[in-house]
Structure formats: C-alpha cells, structure tokens
N, C-alpha and C. Protein backbone atom coordinates (compact mmCIF):
# COMPACT_ATOMS: atom_id res chain seq x y z
N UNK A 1 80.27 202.25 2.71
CA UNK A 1 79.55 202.11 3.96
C UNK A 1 79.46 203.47 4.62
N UNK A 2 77.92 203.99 4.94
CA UNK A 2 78.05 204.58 5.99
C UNK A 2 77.88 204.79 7.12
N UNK A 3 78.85 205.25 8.44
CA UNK A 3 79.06 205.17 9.38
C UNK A 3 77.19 206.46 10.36
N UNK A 4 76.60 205.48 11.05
CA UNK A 4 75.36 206.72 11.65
C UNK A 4 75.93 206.61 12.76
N UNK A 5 75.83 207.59 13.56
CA UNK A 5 76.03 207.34 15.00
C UNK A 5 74.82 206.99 15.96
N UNK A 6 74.72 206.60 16.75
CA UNK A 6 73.23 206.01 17.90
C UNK A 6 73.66 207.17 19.11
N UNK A 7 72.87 206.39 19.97
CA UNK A 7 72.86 207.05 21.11
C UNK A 7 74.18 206.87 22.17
N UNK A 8 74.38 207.91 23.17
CA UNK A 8 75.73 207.61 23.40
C UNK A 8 75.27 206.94 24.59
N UNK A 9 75.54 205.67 25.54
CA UNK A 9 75.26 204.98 26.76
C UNK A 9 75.95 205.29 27.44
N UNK A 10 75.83 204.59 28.74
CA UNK A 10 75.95 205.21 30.01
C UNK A 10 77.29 205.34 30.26
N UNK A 11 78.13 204.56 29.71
CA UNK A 11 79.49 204.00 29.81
C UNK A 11 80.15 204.90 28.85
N UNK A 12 79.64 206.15 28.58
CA UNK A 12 80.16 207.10 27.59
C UNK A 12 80.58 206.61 26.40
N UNK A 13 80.29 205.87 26.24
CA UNK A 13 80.96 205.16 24.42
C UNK A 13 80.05 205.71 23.79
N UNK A 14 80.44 206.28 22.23
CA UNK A 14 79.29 206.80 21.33
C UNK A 14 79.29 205.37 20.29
N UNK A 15 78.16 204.92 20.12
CA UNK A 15 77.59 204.09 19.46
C UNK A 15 77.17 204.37 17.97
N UNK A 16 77.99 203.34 17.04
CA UNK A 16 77.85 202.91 15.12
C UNK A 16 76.96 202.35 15.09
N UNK A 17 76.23 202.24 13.53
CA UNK A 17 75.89 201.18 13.02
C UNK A 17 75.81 201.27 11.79
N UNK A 18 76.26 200.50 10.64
CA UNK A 18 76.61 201.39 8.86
C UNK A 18 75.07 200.92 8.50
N UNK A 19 75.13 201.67 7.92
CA UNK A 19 73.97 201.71 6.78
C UNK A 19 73.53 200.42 5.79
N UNK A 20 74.65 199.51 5.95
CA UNK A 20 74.43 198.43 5.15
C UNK A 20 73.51 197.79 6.41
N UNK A 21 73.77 197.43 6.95
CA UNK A 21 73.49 196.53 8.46
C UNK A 21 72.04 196.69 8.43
N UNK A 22 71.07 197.28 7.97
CA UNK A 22 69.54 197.03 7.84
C UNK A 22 69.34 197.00 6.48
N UNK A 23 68.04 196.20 6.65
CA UNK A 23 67.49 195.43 5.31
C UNK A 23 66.03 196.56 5.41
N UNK A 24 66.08 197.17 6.04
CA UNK A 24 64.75 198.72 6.30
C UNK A 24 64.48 198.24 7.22
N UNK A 25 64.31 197.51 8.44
CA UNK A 25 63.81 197.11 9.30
C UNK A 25 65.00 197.89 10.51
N UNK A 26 64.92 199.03 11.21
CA UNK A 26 65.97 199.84 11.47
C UNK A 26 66.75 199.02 12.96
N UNK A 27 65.60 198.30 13.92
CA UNK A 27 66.28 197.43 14.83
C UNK A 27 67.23 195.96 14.51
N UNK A 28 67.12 195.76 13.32
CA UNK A 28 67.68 194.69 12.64
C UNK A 28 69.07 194.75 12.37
N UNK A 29 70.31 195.33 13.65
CA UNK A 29 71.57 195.02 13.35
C UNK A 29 72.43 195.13 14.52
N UNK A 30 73.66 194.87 14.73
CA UNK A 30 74.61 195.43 15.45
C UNK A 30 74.91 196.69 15.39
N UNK A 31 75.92 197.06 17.00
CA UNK A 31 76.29 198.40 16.81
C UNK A 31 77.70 198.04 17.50
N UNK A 32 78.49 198.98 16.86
CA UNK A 32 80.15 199.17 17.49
C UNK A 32 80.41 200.48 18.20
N UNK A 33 81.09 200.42 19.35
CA UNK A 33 81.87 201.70 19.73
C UNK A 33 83.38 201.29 19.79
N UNK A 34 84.06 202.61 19.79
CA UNK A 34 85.40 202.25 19.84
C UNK A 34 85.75 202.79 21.12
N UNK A 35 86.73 202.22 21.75
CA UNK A 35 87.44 202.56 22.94
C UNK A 35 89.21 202.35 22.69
N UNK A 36 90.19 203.37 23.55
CA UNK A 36 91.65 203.10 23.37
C UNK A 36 91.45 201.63 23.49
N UNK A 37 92.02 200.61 22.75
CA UNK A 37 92.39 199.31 22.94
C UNK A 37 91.82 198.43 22.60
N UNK A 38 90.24 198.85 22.19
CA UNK A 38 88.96 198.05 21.91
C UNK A 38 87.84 197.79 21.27
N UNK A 39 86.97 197.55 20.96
CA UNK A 39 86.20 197.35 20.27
C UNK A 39 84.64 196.68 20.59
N UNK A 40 83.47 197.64 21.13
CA UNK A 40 82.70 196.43 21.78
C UNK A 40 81.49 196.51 20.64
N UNK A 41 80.69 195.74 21.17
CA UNK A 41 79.83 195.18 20.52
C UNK A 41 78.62 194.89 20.69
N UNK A 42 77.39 195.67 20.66
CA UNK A 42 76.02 194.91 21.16
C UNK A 42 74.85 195.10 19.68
N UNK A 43 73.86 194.32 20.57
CA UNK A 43 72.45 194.39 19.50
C UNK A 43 71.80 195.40 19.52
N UNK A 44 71.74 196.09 18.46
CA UNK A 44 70.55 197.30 18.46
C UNK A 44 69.19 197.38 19.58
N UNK A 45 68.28 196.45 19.22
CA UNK A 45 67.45 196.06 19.86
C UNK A 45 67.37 195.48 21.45
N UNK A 46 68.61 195.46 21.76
CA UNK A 46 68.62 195.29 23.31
C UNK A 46 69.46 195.92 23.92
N UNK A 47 69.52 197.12 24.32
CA UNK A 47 70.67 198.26 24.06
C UNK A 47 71.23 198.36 25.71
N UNK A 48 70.88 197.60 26.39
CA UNK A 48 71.49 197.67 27.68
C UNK A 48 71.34 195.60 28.15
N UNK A 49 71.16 195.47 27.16
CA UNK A 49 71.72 193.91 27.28
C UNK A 49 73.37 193.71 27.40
N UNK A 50 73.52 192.60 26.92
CA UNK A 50 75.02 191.93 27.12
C UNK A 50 75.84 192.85 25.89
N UNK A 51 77.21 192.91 25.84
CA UNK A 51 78.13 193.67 24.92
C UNK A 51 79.61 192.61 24.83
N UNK A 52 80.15 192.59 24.02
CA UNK A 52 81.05 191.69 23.59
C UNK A 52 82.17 192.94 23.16
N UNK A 53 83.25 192.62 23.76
CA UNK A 53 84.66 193.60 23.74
C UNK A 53 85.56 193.00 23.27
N UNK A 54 86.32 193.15 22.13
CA UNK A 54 87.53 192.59 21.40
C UNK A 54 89.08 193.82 21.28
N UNK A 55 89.44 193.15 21.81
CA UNK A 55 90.84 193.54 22.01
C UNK A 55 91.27 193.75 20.55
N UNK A 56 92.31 194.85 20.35
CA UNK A 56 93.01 195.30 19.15
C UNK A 56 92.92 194.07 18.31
N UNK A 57 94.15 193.33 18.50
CA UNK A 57 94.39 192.03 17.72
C UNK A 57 93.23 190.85 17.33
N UNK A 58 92.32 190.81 18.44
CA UNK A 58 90.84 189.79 18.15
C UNK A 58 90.60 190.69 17.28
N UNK A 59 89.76 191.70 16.95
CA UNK A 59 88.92 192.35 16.31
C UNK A 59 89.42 192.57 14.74
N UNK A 60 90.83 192.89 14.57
CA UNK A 60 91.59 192.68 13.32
C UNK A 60 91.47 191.41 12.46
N UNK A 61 91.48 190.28 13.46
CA UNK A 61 91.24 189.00 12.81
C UNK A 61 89.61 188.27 12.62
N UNK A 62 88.44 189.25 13.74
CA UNK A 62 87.26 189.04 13.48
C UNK A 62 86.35 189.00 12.72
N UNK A 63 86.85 190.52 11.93
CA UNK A 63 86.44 190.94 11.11
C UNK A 63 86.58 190.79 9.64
N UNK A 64 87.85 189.94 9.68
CA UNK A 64 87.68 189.55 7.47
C UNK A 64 87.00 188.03 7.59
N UNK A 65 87.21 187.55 9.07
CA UNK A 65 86.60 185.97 9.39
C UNK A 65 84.77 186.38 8.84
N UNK A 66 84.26 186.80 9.57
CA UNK A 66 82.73 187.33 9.31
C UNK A 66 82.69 187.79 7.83
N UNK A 67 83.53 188.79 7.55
CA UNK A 67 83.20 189.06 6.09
C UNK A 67 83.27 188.44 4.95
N UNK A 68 83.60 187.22 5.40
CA UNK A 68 83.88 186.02 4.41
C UNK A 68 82.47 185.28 4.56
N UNK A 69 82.15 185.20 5.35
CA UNK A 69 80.66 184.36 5.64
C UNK A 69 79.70 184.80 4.69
C-alpha cells in the first residue's frame, strides 16, 4: 500500500489516502489523519463534511473488523 498525502485542513491534520482505495475514479475513497491518541476519518469527496475519530484501542480493533469484509 501506498500512503499519498491530501490536503492539510483547517484543523491542521495532514490528510492519507493509499493507493488501493480508488478503482481510478480519484474521489472514490476515504481519508485518515493521525493525531496523539487518534485516528479520524472522512470522505474524500466531502472534505469539510462530518469526520469520525477513533480512539487508540477502537481503531486497533476497527481495522482487521473491515478488513475481513
């Protein structure tokens, strides 16, 4: 996987999104930033919409849950 970086928002977080995560259609995925403690979360395509924040321990267990899907 590789890691691109996006744009950095207002909230100073610098913004992911891997390379797997589009099918060529480049608005077609999530993006992650990291913060001490956290982990948030929004849609490419709506980049000052809603964001979803997972705490150390959620995000450890979020993530092999999804990758199993």
């Amino acid at each position: 996987m590789n890691r691109r970086a996006s744009v950095q928002g207002v909230s100073g977080l610098v913004w992911f999104k891997s390379s797997y995560s589009s099918d060529g259609n480049e608005g077609d995925c999530v993006e992650t930033a990291t913060a001490p403690g956290a982990m948030h979360v929004r849609d490419s395509k709506n980049l000052s919409g809603p964001q979803l924040t997972f705490g150390e321990t959620a995000w450890a267990g979020f993530v092999p849950y999804v990758a199993g899907r």
